[in-house]
N, C-alpha and C. Protein backbone atom coordinates (compact mmCIF):
# COMPACT_ATOMS: atom_id res chain seq x y z
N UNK A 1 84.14 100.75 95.89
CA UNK A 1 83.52 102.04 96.13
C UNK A 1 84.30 103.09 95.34
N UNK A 2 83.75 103.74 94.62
CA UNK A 2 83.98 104.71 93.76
C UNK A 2 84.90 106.10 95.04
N UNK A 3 85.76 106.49 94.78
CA UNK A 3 86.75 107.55 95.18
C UNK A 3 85.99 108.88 95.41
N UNK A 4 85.42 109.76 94.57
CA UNK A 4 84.74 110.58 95.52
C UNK A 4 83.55 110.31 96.32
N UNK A 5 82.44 108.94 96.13
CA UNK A 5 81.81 108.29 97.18
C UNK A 5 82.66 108.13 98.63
N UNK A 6 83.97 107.58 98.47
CA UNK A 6 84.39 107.17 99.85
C UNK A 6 85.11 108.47 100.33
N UNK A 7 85.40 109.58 99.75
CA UNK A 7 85.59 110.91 99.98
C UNK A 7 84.31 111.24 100.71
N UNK A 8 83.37 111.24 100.35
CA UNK A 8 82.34 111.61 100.81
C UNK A 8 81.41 111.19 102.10
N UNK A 9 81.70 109.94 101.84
CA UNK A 9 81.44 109.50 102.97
C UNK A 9 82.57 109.48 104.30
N UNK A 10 83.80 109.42 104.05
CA UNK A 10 84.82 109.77 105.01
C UNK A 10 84.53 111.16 105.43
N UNK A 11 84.66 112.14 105.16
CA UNK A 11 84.04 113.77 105.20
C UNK A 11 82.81 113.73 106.42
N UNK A 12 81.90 112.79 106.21
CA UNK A 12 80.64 113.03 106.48
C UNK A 12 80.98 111.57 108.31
N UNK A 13 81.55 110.84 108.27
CA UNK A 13 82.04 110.48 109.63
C UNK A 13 83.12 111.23 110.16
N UNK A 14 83.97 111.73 109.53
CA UNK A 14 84.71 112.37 110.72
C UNK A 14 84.28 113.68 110.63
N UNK A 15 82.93 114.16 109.91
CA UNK A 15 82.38 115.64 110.07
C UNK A 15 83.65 116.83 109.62
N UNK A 16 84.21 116.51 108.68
CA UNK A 16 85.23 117.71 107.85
C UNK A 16 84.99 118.12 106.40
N UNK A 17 85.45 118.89 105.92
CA UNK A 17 85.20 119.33 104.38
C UNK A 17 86.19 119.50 103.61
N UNK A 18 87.59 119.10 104.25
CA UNK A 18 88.70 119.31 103.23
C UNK A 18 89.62 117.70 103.98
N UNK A 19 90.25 117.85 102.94
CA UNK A 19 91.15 116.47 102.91
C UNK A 19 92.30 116.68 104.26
N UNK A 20 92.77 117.80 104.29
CA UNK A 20 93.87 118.28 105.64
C UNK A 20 92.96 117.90 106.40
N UNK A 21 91.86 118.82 106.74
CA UNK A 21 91.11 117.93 107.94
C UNK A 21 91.03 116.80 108.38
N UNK A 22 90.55 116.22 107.17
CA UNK A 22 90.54 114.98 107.43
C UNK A 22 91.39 113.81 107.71
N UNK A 23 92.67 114.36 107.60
CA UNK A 23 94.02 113.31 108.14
C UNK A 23 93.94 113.95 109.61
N UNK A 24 94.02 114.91 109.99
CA UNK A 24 93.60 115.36 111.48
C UNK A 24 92.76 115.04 111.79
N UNK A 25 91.36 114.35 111.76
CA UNK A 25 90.58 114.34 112.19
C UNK A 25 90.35 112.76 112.55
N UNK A 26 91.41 111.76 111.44
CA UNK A 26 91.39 110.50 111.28
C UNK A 26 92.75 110.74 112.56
N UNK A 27 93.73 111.02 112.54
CA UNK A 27 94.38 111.05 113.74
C UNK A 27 94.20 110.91 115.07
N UNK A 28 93.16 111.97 115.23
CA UNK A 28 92.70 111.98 116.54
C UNK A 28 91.66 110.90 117.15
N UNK A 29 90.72 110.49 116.14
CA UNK A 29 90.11 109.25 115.93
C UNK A 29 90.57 108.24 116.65
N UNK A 30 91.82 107.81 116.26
CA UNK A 30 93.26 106.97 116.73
C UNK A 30 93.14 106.85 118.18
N UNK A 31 93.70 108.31 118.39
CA UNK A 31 94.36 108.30 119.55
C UNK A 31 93.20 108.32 120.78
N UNK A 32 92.66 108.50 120.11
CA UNK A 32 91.02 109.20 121.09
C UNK A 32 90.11 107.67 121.15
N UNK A 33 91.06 106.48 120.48
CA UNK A 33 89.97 105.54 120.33
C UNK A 33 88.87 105.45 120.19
N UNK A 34 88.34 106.43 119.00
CA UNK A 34 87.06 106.64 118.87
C UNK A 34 85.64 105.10 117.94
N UNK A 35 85.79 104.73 119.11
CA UNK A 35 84.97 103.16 118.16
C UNK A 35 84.21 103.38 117.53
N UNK A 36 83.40 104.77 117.74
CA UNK A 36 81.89 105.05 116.63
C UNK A 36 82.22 105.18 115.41
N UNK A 37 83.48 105.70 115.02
CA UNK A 37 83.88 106.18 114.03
C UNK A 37 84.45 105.10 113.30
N UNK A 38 85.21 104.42 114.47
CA UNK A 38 85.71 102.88 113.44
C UNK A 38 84.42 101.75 113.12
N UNK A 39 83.34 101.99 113.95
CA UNK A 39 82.06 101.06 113.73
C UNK A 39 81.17 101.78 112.30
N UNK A 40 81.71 103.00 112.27
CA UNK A 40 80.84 103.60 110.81
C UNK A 40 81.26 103.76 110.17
N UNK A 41 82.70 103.61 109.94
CA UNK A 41 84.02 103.40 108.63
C UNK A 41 83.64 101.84 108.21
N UNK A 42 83.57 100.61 109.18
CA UNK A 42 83.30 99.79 108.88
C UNK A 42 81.92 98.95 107.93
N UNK A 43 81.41 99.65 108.72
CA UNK A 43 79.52 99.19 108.09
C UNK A 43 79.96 99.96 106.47
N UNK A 44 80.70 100.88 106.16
CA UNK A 44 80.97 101.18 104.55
C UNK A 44 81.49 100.65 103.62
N UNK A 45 82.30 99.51 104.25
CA UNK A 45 83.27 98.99 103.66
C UNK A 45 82.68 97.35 103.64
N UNK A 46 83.16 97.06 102.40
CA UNK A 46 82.63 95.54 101.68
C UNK A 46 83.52 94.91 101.74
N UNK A 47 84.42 94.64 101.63
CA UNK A 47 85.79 94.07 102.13
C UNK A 47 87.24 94.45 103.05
N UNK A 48 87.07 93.72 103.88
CA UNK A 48 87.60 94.90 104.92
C UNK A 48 89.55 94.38 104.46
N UNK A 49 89.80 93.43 103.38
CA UNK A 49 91.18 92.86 103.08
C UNK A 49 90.90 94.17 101.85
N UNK A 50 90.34 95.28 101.51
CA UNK A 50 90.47 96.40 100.69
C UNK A 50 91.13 97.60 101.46
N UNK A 51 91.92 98.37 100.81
CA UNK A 51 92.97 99.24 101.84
C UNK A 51 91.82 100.30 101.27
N UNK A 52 90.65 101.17 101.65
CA UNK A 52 90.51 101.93 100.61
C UNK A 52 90.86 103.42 101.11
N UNK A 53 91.73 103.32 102.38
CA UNK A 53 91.98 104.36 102.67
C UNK A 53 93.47 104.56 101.83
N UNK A 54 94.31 104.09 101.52
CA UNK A 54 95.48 103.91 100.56
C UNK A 54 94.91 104.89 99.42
N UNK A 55 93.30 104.18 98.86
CA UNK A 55 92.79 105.35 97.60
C UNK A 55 93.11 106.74 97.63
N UNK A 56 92.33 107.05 99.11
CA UNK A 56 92.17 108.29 99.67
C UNK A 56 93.78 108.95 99.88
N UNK A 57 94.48 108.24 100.34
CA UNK A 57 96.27 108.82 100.64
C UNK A 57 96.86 109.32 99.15
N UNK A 58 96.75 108.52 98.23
CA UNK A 58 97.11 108.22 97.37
C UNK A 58 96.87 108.89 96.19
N UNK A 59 95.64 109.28 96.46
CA UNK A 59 95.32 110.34 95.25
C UNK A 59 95.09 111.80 95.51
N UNK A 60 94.73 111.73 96.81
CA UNK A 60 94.89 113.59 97.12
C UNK A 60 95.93 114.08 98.30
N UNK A 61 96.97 112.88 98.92
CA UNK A 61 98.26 113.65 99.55
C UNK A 61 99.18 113.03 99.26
N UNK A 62 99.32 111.97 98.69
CA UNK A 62 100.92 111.46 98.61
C UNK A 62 101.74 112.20 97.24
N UNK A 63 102.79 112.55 97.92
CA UNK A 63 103.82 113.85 96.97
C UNK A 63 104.45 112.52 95.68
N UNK A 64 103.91 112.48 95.09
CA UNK A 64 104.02 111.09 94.00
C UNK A 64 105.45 111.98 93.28
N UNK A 65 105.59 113.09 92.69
CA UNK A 65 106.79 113.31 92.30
C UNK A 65 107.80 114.20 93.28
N UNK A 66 107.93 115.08 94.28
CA UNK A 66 108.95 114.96 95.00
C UNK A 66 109.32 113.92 95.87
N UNK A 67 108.48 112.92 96.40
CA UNK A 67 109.08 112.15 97.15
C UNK A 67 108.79 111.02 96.78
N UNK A 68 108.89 110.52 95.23
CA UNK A 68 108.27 109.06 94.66
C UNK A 68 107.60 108.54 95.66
N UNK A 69 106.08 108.85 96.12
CA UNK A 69 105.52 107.68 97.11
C UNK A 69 104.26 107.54 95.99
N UNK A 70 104.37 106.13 95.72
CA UNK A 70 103.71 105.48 94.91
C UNK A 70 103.31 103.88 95.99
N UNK A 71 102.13 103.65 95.44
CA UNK A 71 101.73 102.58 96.32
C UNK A 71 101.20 101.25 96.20
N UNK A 72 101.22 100.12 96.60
CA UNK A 72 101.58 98.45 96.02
C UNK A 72 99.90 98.00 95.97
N UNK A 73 99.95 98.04 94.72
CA UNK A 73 98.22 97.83 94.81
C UNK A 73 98.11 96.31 95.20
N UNK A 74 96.38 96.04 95.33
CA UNK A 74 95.98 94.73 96.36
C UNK A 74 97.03 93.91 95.82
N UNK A 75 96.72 93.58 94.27
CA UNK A 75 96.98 92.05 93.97
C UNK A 75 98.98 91.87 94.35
N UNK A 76 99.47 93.00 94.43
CA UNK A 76 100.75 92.94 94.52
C UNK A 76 101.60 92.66 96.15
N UNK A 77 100.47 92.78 96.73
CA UNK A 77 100.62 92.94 98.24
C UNK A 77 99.65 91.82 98.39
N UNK A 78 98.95 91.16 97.87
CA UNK A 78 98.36 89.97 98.09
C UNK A 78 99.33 88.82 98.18
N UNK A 79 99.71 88.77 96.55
CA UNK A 79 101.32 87.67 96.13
C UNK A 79 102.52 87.90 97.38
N UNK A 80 102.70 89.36 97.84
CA UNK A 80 103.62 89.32 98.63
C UNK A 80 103.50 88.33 99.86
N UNK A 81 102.21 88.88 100.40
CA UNK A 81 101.90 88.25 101.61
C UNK A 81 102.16 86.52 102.10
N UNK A 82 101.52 86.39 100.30
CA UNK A 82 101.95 84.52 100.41
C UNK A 82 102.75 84.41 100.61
N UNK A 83 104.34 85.16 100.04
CA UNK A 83 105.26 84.48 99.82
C UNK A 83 106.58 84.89 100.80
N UNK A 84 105.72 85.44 102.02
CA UNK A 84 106.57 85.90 103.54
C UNK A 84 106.52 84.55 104.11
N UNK A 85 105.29 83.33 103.97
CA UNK A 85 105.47 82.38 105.02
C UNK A 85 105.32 82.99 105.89
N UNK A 86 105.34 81.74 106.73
CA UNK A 86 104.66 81.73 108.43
C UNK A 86 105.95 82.24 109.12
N UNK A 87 105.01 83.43 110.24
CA UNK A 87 106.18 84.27 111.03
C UNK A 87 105.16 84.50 112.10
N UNK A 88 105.61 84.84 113.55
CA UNK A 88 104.82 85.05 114.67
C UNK A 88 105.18 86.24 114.47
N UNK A 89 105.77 87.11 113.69
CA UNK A 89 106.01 88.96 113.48
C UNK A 89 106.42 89.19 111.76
N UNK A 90 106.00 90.05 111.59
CA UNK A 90 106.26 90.85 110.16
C UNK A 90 106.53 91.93 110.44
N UNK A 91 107.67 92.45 109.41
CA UNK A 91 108.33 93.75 109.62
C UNK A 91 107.73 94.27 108.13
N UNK A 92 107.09 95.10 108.32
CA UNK A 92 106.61 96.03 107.05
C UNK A 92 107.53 97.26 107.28
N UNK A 93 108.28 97.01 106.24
CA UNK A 93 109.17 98.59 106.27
C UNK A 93 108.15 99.53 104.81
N UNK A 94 108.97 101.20 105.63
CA UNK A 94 107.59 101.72 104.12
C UNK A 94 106.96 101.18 104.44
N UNK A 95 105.65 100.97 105.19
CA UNK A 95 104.36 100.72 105.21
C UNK A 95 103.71 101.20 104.43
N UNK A 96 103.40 102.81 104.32
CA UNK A 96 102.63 103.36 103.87
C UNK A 96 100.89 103.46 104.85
N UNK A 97 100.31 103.27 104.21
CA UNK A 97 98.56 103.01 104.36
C UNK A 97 98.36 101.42 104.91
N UNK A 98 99.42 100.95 104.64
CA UNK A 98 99.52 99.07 105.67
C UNK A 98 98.61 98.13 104.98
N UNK A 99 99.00 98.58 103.15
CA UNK A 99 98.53 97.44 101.99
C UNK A 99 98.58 96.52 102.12
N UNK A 100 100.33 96.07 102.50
CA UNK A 100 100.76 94.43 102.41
C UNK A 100 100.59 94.24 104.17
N UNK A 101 100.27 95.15 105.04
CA UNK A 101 99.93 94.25 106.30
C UNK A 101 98.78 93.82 106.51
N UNK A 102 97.49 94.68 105.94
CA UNK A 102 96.57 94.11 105.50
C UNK A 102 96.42 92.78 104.91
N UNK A 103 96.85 92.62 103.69
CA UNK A 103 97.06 91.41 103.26
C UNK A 103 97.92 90.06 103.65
N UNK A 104 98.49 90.27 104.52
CA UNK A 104 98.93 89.40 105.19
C UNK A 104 98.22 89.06 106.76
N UNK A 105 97.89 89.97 107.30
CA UNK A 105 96.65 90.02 107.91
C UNK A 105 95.35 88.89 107.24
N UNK A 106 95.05 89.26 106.62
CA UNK A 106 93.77 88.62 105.62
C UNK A 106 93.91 87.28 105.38
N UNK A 107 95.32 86.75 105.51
CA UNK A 107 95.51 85.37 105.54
C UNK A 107 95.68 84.88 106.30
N UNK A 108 95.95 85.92 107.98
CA UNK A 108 96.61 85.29 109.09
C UNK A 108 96.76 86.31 110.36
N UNK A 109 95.20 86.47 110.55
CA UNK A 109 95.39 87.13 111.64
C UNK A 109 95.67 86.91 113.05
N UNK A 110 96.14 85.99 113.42
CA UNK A 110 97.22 85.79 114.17
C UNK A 110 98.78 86.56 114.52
N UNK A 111 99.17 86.89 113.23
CA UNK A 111 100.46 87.25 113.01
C UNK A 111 100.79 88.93 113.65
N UNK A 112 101.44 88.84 114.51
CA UNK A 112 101.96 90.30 115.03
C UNK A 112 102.81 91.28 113.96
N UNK A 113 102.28 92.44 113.81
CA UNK A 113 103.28 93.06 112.65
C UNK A 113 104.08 94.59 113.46
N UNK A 114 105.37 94.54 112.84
CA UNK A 114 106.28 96.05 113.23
C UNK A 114 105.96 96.54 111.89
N UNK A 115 104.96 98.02 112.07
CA UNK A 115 105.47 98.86 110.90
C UNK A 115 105.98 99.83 110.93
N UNK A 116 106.80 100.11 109.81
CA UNK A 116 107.84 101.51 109.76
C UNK A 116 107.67 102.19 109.10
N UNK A 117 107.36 103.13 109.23
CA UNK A 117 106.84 104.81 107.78
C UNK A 117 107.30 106.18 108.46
N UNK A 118 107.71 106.18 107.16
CA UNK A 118 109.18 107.77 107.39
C UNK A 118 107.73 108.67 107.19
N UNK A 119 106.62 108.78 106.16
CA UNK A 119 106.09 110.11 105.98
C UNK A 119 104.74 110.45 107.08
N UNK A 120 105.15 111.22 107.96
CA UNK A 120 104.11 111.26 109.31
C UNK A 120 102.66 111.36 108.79
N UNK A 121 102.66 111.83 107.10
CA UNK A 121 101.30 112.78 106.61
C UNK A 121 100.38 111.27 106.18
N UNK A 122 100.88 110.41 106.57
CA UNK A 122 100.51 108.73 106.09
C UNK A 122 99.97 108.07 107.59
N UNK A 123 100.91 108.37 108.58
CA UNK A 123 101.03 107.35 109.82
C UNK A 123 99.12 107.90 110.31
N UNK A 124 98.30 109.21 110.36
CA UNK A 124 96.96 108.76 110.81
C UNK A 124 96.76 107.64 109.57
N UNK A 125 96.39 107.39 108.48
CA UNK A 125 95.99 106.39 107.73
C UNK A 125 96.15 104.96 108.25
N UNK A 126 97.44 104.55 108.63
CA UNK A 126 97.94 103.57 108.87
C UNK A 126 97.45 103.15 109.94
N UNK A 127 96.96 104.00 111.16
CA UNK A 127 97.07 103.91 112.18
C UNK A 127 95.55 103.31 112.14
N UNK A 128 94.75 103.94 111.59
CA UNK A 128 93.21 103.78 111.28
C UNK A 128 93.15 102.71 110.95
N UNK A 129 93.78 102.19 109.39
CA UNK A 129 93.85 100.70 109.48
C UNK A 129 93.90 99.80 110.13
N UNK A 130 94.87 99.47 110.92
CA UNK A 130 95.35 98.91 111.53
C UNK A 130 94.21 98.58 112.91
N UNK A 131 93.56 99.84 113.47
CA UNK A 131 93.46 99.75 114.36
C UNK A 131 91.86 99.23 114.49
N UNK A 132 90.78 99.51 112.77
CA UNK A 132 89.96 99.09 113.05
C UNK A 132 89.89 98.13 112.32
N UNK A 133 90.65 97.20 111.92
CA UNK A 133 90.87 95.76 112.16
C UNK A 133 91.49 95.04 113.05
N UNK A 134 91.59 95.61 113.87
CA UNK A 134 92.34 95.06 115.21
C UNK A 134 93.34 93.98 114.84
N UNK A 135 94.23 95.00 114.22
CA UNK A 135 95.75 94.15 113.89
C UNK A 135 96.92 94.52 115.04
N UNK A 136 97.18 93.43 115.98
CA UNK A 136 97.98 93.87 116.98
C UNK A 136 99.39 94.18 116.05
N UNK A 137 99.76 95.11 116.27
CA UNK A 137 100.76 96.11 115.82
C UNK A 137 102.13 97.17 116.38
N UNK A 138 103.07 96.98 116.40
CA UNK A 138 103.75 98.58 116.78
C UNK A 138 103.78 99.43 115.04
N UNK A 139 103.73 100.67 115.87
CA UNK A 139 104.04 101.26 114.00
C UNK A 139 104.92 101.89 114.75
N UNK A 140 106.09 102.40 113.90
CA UNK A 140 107.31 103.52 114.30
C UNK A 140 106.96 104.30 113.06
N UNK A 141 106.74 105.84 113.58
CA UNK A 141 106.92 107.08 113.22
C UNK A 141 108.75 107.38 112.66
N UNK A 142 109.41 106.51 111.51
CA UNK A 142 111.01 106.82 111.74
C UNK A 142 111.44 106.49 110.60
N UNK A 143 112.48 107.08 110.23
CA UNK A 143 113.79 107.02 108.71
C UNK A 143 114.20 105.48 109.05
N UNK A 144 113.80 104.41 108.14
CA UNK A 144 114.30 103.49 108.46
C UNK A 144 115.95 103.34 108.10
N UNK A 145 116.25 103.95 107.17
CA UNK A 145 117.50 104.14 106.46
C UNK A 145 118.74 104.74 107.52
N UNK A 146 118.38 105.40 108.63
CA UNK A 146 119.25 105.86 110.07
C UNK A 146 118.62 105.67 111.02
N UNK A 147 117.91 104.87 111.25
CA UNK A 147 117.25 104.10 111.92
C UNK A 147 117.02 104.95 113.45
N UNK A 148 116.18 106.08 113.16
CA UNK A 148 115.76 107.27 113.69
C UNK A 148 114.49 106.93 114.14
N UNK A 149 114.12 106.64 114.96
CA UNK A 149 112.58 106.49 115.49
C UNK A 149 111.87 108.25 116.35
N UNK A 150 110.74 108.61 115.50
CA UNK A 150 110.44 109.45 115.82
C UNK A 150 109.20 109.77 117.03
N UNK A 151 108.16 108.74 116.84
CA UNK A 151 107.12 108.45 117.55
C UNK A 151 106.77 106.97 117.47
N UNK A 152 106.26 105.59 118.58
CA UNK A 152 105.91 105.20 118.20
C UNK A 152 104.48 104.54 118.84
N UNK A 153 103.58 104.22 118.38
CA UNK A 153 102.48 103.36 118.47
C UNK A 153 102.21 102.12 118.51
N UNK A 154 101.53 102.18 119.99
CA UNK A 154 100.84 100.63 119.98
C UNK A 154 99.94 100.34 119.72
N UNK A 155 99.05 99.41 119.03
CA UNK A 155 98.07 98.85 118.48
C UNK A 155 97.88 97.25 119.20
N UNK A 156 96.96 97.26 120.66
CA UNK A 156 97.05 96.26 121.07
C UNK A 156 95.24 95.80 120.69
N UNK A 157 95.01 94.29 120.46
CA UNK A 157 93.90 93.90 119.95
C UNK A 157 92.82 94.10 121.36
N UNK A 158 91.50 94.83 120.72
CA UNK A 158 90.86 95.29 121.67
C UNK A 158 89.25 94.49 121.22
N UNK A 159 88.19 94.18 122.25
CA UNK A 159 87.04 93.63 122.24
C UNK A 159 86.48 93.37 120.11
N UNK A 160 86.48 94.56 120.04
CA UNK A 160 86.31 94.21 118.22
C UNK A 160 87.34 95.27 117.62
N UNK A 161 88.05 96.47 118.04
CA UNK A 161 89.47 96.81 117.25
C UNK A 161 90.05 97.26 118.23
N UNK A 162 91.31 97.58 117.39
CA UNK A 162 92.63 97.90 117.78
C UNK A 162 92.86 99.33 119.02
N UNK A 163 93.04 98.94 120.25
CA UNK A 163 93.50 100.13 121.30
C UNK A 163 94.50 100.95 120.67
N UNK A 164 94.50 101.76 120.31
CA UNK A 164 95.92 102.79 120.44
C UNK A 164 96.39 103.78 121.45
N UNK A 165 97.57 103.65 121.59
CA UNK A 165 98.57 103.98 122.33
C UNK A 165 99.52 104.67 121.85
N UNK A 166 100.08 106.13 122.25
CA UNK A 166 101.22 106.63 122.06
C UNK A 166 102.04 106.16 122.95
N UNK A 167 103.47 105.25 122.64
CA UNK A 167 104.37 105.00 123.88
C UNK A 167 105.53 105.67 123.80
């Protein structure tokens, strides 16, 4: 899907007109467990092992030169995924948009994942992911580097996605 198509159509489910909105609006989504919204994000999407909300992070909020956040496209987070092997948990540090949990997901949804992301202006994205693929999950809101936990989230697997929980 072409980038201002899925702009456009993101805009037009969570009913906003600017991109700030729309990380607020995907937030509350989250927390509000809003399934309509994850049932009409879904019906858009052709492959749901595609991050295409990563597009959306990625090209109109991630601070690419003050805070180098640059991001692991599919095929690189695909190879990764293989080569974690079998684990009943994955620790995605830097998550980001939850590329490589996706993709490890995609091979094995079974697998419980911890993710960790320092930039809060990312964690609605992640959270969205995660939650309408019903990837049972904690995410921590925290500096993994001082190992500072700021907020964190549960993502427990729900009828067709992910419950969220502030705990």
């Amino acid at each position: 899907m072409e980038l201002t198509e899925l702009k456009r159509n993101l805009f037009k489910i969570f009913g906003v007109e600017n991109i700030e909105s729309l990380k607020t609006a995907i937030y509350n989504c989250c927390i509000e467990n809003d399934t309509e919204k994850f049932q009409q994000y879904m019906q858009q999407i052709a492959e749901p092992e595609t991050d295409n909300m990563q597009k959306i992070f990625q090209y109109y909020l991630a601070e690419r030169k003050s805070k180098k956040q640059d991001f692991t496209p599919k095929s690189l987070a695909k190879l990764i995924g293989k080569l974690c092997g079998n684990s009943e948990t994955v620790i995605d540090m830097c998550s980001g948009t939850g590329a490589l949990t996706i993709q490890k997901w995609s091979l094995d949804n079974s697998v419980k994942f911890e993710l960790q992301e320092f930039d809060e202006n990312v964690i609605p994205f992640l959270l969205f992911n995660v939650a309408v693929r019903n990837i049972d999950c904690t995410v921590y809101h925290m500096d993994v580097l001082q190992q500072e936990i700021y907020h964190t989230y549960s993502i427990t697997p729900g009828e067709q996605f992910g419950i969220v929980k502030v705990v």
